[in-house]
Structure formats: structure tokens, C-alpha cells
PDB file of N, CA and C in Angstrom:
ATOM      1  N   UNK A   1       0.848  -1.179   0.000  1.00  0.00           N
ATOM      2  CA  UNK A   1       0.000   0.000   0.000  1.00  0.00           C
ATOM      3  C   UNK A   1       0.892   1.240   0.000  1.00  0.00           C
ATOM      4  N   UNK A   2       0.581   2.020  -1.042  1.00  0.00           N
ATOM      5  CA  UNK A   2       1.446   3.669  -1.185  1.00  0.00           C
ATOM      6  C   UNK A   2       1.652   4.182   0.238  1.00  0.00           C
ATOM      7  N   UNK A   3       0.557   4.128   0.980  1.00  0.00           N
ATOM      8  CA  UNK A   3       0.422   5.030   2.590  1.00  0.00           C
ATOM      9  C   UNK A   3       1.252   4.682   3.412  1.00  0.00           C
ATOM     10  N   UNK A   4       1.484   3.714   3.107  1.00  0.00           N
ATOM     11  CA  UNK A   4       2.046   2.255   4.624  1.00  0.00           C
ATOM     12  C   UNK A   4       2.709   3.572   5.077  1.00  0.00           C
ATOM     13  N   UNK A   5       3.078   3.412   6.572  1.00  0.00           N
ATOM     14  CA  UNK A   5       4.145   3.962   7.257  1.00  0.00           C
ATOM     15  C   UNK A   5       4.893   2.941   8.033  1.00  0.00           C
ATOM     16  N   UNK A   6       6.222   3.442   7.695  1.00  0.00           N
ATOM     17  CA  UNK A   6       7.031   2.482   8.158  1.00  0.00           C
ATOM     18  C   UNK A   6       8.507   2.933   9.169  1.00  0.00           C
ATOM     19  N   UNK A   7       8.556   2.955  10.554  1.00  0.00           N
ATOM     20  CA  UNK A   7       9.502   3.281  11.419  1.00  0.00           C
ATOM     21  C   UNK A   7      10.783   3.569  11.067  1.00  0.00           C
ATOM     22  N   UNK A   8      11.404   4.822  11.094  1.00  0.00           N
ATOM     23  CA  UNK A   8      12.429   5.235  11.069  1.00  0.00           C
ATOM     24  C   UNK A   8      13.780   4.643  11.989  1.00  0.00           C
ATOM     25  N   UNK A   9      15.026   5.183  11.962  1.00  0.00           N
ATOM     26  CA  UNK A   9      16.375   4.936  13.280  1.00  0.00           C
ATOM     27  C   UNK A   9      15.728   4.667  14.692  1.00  0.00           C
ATOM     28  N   UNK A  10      15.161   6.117  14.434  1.00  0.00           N
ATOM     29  CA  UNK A  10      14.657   6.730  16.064  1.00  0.00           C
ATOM     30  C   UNK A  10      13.401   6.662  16.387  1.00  0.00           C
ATOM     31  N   UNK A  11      12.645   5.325  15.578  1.00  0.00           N
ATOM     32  CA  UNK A  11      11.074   5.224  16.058  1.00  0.00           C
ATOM     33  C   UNK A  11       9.753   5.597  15.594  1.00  0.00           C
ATOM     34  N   UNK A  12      10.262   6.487  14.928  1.00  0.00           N
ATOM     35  CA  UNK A  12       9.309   8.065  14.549  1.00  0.00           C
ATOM     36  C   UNK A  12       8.523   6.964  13.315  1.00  0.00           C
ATOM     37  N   UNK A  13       7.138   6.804  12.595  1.00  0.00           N
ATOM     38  CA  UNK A  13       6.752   6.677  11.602  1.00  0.00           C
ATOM     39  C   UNK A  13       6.889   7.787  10.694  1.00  0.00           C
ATOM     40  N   UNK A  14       7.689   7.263   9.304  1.00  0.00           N
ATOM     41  CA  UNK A  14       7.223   8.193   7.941  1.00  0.00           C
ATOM     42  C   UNK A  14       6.345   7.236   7.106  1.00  0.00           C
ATOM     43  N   UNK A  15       6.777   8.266   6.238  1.00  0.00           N
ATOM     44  CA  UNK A  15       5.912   7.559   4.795  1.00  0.00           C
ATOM     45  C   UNK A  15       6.962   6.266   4.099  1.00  0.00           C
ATOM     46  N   UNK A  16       6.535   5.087   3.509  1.00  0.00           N
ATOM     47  CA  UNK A  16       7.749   4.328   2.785  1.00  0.00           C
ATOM     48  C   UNK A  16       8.345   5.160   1.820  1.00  0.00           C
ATOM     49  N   UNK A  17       7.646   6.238   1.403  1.00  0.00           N
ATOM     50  CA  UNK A  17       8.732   7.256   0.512  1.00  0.00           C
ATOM     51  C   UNK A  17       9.175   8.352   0.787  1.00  0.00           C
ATOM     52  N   UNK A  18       9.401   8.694   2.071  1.00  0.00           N
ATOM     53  CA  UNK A  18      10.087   9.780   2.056  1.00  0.00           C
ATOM     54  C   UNK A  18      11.372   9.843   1.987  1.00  0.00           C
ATOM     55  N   UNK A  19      12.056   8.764   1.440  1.00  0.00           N
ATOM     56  CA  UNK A  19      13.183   8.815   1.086  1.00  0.00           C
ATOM     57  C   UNK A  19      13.121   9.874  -0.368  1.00  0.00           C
ATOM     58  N   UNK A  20      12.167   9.860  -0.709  1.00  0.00           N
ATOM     59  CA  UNK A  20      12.639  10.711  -2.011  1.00  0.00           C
ATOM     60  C   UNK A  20      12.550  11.965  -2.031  1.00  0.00           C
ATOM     61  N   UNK A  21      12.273  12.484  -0.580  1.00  0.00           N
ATOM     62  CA  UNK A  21      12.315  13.784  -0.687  1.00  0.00           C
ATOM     63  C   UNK A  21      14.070  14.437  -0.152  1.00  0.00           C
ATOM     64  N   UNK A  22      14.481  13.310   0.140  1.00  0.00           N
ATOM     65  CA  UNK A  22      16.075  13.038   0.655  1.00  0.00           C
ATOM     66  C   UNK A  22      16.812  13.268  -0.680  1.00  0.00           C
ATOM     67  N   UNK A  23      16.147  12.607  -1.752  1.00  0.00           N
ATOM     68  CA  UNK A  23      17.487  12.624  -2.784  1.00  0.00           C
ATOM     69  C   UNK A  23      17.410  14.263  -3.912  1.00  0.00           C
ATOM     70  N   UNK A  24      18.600  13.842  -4.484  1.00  0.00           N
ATOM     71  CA  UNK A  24      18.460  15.424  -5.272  1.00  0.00           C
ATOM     72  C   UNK A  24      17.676  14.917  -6.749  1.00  0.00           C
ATOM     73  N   UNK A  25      15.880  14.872  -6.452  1.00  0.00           N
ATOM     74  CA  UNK A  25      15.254  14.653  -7.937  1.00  0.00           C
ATOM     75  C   UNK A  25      14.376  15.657  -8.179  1.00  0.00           C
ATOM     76  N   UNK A  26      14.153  15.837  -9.691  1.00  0.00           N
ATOM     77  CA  UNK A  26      13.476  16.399 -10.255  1.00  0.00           C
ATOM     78  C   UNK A  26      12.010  16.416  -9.678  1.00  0.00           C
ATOM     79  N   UNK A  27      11.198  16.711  -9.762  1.00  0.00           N
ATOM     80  CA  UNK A  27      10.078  17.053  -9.552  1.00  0.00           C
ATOM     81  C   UNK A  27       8.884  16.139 -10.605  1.00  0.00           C
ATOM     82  N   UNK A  28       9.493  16.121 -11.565  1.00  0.00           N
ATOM     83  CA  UNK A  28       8.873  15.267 -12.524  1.00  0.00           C
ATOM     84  C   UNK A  28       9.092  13.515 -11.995  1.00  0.00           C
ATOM     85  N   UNK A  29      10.705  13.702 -11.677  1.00  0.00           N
ATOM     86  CA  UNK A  29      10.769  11.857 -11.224  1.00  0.00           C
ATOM     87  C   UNK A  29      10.329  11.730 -10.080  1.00  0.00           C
ATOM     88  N   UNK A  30      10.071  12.511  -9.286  1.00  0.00           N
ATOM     89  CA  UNK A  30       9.174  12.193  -8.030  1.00  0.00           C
ATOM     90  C   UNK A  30       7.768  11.968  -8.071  1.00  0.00           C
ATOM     91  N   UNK A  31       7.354  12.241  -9.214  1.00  0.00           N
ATOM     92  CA  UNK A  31       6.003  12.155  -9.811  1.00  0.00           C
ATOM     93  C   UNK A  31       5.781  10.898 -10.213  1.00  0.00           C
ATOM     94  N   UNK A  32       6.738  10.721 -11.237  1.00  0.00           N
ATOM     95  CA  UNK A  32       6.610   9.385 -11.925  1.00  0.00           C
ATOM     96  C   UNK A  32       7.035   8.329 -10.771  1.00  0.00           C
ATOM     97  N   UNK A  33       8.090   8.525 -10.297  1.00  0.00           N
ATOM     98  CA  UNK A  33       7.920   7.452  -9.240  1.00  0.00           C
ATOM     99  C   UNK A  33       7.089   7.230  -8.435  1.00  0.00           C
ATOM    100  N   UNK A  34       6.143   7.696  -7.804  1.00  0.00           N
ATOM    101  CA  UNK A  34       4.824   7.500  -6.680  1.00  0.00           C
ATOM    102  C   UNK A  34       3.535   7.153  -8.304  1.00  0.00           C
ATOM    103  N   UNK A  35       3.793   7.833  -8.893  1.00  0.00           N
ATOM    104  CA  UNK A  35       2.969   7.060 -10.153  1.00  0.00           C
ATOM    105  C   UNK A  35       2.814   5.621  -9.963  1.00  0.00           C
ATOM    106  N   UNK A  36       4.419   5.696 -10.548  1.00  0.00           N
ATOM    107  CA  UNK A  36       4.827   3.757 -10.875  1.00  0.00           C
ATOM    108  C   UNK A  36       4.754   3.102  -9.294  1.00  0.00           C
ATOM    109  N   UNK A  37       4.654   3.367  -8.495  1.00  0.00           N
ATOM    110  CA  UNK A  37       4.585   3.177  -6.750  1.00  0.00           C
ATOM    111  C   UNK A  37       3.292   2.546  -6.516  1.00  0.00           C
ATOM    112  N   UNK A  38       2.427   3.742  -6.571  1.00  0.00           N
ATOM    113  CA  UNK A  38       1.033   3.253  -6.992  1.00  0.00           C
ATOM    114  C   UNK A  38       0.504   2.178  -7.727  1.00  0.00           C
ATOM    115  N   UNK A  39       0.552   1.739  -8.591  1.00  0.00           N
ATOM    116  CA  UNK A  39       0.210   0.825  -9.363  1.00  0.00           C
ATOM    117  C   UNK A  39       1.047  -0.190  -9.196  1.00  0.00           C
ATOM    118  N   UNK A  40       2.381  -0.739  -8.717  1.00  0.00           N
ATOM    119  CA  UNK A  40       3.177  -1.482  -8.890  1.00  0.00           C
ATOM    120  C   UNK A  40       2.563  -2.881  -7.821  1.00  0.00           C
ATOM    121  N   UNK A  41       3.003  -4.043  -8.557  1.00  0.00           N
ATOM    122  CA  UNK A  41       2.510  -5.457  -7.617  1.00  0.00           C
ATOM    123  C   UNK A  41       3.117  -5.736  -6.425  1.00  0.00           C
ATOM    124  N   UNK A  42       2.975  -7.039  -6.063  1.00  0.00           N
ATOM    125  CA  UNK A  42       4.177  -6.955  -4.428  1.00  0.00           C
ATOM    126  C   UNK A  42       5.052  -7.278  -4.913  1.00  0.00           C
ATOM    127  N   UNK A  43       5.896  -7.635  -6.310  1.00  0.00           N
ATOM    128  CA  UNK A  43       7.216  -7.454  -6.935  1.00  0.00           C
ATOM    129  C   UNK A  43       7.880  -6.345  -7.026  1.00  0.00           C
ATOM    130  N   UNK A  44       6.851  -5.296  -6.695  1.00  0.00           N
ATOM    131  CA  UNK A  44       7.735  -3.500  -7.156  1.00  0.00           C
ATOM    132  C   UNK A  44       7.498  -3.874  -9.079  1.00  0.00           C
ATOM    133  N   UNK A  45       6.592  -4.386  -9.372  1.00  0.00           N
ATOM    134  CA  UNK A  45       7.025  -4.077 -11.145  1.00  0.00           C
ATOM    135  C   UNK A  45       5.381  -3.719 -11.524  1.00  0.00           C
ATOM    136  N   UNK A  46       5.358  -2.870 -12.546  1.00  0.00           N
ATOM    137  CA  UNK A  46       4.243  -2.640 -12.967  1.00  0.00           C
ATOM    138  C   UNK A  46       4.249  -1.917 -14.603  1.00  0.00           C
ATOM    139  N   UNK A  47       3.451  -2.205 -15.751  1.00  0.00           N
ATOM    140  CA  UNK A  47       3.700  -1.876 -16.837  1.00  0.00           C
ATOM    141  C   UNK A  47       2.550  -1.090 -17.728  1.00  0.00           C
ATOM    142  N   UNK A  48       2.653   0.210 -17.058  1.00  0.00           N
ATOM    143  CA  UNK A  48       1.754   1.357 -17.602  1.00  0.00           C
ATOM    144  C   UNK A  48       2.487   1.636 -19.138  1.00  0.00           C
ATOM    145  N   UNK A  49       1.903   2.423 -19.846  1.00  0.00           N
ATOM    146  CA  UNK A  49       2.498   3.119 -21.483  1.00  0.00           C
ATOM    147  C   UNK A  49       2.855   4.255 -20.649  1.00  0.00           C
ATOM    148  N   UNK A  50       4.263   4.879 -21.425  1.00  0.00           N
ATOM    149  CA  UNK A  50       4.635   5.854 -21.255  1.00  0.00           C
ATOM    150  C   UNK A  50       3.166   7.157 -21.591  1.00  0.00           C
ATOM    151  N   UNK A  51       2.337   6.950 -22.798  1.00  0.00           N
ATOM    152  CA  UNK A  51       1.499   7.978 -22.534  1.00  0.00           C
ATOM    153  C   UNK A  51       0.435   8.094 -22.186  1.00  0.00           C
ATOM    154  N   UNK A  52       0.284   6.850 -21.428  1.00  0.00           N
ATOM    155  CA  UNK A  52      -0.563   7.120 -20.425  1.00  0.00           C
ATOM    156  C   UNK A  52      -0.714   7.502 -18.847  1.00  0.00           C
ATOM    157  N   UNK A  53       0.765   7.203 -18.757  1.00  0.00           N
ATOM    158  CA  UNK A  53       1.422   7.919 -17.853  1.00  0.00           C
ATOM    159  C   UNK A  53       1.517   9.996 -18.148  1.00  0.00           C
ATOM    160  N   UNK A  54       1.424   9.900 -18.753  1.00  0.00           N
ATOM    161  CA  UNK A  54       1.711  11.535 -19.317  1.00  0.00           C
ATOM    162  C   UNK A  54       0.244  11.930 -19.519  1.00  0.00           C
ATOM    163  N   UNK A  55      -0.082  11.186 -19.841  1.00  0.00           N
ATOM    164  CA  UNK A  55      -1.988  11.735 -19.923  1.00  0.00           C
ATOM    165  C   UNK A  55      -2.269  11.742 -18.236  1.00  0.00           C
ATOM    166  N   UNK A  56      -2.345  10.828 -17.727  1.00  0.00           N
ATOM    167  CA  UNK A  56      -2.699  10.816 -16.267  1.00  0.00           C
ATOM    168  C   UNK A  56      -2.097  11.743 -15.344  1.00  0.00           C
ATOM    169  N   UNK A  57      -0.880  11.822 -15.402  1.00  0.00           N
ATOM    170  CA  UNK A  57       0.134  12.866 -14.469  1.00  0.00           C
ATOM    171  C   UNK A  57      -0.063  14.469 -15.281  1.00  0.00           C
ATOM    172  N   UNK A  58      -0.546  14.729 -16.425  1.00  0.00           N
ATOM    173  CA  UNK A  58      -0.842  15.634 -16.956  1.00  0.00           C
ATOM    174  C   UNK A  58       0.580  16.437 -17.663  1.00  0.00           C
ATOM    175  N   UNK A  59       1.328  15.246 -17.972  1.00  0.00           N
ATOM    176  CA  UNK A  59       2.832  15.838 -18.362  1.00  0.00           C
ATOM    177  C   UNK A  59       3.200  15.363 -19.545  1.00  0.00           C
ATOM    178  N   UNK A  60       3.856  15.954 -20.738  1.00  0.00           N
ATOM    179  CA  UNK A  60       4.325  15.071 -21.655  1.00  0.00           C
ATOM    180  C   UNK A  60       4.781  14.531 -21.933  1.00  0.00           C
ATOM    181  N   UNK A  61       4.660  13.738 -23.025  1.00  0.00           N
ATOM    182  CA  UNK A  61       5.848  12.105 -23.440  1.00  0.00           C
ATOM    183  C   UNK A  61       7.387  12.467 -22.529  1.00  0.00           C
ATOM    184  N   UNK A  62       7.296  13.053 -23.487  1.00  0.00           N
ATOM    185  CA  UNK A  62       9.214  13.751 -23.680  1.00  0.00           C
ATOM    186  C   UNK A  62       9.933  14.290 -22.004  1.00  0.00           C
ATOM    187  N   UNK A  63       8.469  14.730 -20.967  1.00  0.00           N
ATOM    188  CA  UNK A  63       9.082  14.578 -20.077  1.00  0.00           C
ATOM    189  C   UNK A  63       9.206  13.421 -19.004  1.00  0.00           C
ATOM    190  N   UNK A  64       7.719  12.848 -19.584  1.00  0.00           N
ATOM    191  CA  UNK A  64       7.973  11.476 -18.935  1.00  0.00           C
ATOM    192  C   UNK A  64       9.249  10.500 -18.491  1.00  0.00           C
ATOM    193  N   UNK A  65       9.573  10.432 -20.191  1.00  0.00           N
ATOM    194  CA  UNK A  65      10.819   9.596 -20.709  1.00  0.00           C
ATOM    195  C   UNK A  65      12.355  10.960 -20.053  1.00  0.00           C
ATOM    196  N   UNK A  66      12.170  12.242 -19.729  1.00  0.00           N
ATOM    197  CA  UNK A  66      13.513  11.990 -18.822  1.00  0.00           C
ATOM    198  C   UNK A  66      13.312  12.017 -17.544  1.00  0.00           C
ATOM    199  N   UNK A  67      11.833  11.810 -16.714  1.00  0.00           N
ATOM    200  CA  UNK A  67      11.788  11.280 -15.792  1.00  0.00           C
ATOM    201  C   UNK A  67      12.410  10.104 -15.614  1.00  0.00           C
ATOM    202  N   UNK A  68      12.159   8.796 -16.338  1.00  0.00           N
ATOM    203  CA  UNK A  68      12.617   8.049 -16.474  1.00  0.00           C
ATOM    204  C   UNK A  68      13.811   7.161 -16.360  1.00  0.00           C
ATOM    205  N   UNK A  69      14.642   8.721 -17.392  1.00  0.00           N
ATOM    206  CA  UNK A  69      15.832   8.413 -17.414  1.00  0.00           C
ATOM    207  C   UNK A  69      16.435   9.058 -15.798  1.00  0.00           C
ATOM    208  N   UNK A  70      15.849   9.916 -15.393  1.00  0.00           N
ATOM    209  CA  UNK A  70      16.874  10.468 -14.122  1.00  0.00           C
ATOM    210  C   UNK A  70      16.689   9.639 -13.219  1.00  0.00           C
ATOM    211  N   UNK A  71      15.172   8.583 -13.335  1.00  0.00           N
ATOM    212  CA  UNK A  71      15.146   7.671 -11.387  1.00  0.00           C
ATOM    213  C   UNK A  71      16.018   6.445 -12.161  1.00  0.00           C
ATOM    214  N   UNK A  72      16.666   5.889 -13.409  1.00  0.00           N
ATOM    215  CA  UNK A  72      17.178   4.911 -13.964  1.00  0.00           C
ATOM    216  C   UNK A  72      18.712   5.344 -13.329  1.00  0.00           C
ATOM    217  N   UNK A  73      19.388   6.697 -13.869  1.00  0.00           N
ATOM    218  CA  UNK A  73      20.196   7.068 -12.851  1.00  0.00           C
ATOM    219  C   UNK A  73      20.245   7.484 -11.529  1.00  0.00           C
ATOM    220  N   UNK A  74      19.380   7.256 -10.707  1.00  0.00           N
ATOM    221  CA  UNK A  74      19.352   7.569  -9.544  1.00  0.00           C
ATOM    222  C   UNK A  74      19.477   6.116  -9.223  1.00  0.00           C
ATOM    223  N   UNK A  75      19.501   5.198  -9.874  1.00  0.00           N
ATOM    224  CA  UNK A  75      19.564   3.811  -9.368  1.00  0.00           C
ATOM    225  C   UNK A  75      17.997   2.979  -8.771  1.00  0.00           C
ATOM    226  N   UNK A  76      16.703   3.915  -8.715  1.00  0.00           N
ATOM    227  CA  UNK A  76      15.607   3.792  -8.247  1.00  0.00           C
ATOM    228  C   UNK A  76      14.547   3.089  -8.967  1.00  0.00           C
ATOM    229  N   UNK A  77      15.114   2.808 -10.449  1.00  0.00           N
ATOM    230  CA  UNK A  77      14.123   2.390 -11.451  1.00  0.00           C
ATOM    231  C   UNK A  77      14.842   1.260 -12.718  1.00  0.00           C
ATOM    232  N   UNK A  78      14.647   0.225 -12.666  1.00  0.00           N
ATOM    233  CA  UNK A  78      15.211  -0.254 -13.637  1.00  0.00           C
ATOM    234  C   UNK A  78      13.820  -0.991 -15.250  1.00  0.00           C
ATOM    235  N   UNK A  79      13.937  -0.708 -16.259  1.00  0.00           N
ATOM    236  CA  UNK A  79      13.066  -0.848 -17.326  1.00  0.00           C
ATOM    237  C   UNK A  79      13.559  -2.431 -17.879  1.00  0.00           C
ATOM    238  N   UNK A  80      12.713  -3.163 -18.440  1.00  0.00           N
ATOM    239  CA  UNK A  80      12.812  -4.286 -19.363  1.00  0.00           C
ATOM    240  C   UNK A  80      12.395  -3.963 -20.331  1.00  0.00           C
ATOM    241  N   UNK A  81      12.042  -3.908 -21.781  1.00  0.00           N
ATOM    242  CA  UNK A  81      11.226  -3.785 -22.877  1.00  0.00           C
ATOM    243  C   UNK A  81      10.867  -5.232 -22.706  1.00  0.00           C
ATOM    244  N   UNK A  82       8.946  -5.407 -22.997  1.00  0.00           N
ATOM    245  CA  UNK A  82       8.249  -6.538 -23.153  1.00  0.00           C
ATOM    246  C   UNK A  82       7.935  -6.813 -24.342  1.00  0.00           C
ATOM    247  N   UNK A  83       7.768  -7.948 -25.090  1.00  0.00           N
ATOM    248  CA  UNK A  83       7.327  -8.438 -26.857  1.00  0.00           C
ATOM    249  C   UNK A  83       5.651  -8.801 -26.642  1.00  0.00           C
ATOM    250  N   UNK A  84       5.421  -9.104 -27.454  1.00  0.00           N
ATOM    251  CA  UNK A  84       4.098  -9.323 -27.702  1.00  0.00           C
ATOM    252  C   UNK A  84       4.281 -11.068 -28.476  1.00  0.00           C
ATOM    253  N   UNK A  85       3.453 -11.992 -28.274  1.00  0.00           N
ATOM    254  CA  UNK A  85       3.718 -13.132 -28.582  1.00  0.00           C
ATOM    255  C   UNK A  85       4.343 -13.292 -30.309  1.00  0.00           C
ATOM    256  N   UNK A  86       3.775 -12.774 -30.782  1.00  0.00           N
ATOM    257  CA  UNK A  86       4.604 -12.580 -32.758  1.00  0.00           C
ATOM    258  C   UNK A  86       5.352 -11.797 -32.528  1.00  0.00           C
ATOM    259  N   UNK A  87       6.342 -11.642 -31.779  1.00  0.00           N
ATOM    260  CA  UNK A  87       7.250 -10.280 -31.560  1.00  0.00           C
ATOM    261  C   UNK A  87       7.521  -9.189 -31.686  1.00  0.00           C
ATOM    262  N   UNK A  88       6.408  -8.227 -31.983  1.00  0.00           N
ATOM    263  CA  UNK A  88       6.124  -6.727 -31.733  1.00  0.00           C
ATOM    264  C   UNK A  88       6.454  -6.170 -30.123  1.00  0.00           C
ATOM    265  N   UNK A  89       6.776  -5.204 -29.700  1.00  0.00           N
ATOM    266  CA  UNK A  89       7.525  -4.628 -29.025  1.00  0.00           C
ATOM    267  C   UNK A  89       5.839  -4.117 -28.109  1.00  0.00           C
ATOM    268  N   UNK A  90       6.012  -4.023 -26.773  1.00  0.00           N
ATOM    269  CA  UNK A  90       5.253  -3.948 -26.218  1.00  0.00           C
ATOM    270  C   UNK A  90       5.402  -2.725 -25.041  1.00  0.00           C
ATOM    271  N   UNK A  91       4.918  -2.696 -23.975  1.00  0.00           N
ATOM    272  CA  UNK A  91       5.191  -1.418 -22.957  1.00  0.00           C
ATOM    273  C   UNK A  91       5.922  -1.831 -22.155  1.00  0.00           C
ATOM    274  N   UNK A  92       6.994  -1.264 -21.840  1.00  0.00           N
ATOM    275  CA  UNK A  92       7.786  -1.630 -20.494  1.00  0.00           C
ATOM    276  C   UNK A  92       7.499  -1.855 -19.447  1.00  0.00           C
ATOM    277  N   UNK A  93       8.371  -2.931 -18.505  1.00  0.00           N
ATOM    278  CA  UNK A  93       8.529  -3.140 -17.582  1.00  0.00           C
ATOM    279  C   UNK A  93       8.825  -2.792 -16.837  1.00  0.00           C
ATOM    280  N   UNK A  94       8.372  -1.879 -15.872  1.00  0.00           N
ATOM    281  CA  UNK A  94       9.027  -1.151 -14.704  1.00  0.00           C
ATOM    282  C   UNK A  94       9.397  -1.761 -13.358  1.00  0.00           C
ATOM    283  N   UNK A  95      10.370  -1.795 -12.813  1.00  0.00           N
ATOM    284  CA  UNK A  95      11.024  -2.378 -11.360  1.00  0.00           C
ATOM    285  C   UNK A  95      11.573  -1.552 -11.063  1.00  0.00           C
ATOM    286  N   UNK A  96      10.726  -1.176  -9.659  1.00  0.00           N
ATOM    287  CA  UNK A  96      11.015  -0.157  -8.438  1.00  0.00           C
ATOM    288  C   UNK A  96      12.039  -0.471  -7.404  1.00  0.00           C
ATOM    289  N   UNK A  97      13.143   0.282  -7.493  1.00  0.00           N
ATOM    290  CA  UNK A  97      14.229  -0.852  -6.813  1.00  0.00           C
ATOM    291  C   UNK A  97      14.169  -0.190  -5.141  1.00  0.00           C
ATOM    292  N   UNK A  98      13.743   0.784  -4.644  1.00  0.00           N
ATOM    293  CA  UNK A  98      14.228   1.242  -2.897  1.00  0.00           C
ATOM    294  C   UNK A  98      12.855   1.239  -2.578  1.00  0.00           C
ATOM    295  N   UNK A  99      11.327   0.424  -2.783  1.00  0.00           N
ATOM    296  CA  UNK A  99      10.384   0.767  -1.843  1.00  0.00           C
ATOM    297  C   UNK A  99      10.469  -0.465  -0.507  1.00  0.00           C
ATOM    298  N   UNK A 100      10.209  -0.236   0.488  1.00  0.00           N
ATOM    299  CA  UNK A 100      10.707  -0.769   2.016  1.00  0.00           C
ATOM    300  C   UNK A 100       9.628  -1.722   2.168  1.00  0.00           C
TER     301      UNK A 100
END
């Protein structure tokens, strides 16, 4: 569950993401990540279209995709590309790598 709270060093409950208000991200990948957060299974993986992600968050393709790319370098997000059974190229795979 997005809400969970989960005990800090010193006891205190936060949010399982407030780690991301810790790191130095964009505003857009903090978006997309509680996006992909939201929807993701108890694997951390979940496989929205990039524009429907951009329709929903109200942002475009182009910034989607360097959301993307900045939580991929932040180490927070890793992508698979999926096929389609006759091998057409399908929507990615998203794996959320730091939710607790």
C-alpha cells in the first residue's frame, strides 16, 4: 500500500517514501515514481504506457521519458522492454528498486 508507514532509526513513523524527498530529484521523477509506486505489484514491477502515464500525471511524453531516465540514474528504477507473442515490441517493464 502507497500510505504504509514504516519506522524510522529513532522510532518516529514516515511515509515508505520519504526517502525521495532526501534525494536530489526532479520534480517530474518524483512524480513518476509515486505514479509507478502506486500501481506497482508486491514485486515493485508494474507496466503502464509511457502515454498514459503523461496523460494521467498531466505531463508530456518527452518529459515522462527523462523522468525516467533520471530515477534509472538515480539507481531507483530499472526498465525491461516486453514483446508481444509474434514479436512486436510492447510497454515496459518497470522495477522499483528502494520501496521498504
Amino acid at each position: 500500500m502507497l500510505t504504509e508507514e514504516i519506522r524510522n532509526g529513532g522510532g518516529q513513523k514516515v511515509s515508505r517514501l520519504s526517502f525521495l524527498y532526501d534525494m536530489d530529484l526532479s520534480h517530474r521523477a518524483v512524480s513518476v515514481y509515486i505514479y509507478l509506486a502506486d500501481r506497482a505489484n508486491k514485486n515493485n514491477e508494474c507496466f503502464p504506457a509511457i502515454p498514459t502515464i503523461a496523460r494521467e500525471l498531466k505531463l508530456s511524453e518527452s518529459t515522462v521519458r527523462r523522468a525516467i531516465r533520471d530515477l534509472r540514474k538515480a539507481k531507483l528504477l530499472e526498465t525491461e522492454q516486453r514483446y508481444r507473442e509474434k514479436g512486436g515490441t510492447s510497454t515496459l517493464l518497470f522495477k522499483l528498486k528502494k520501496l521498504a
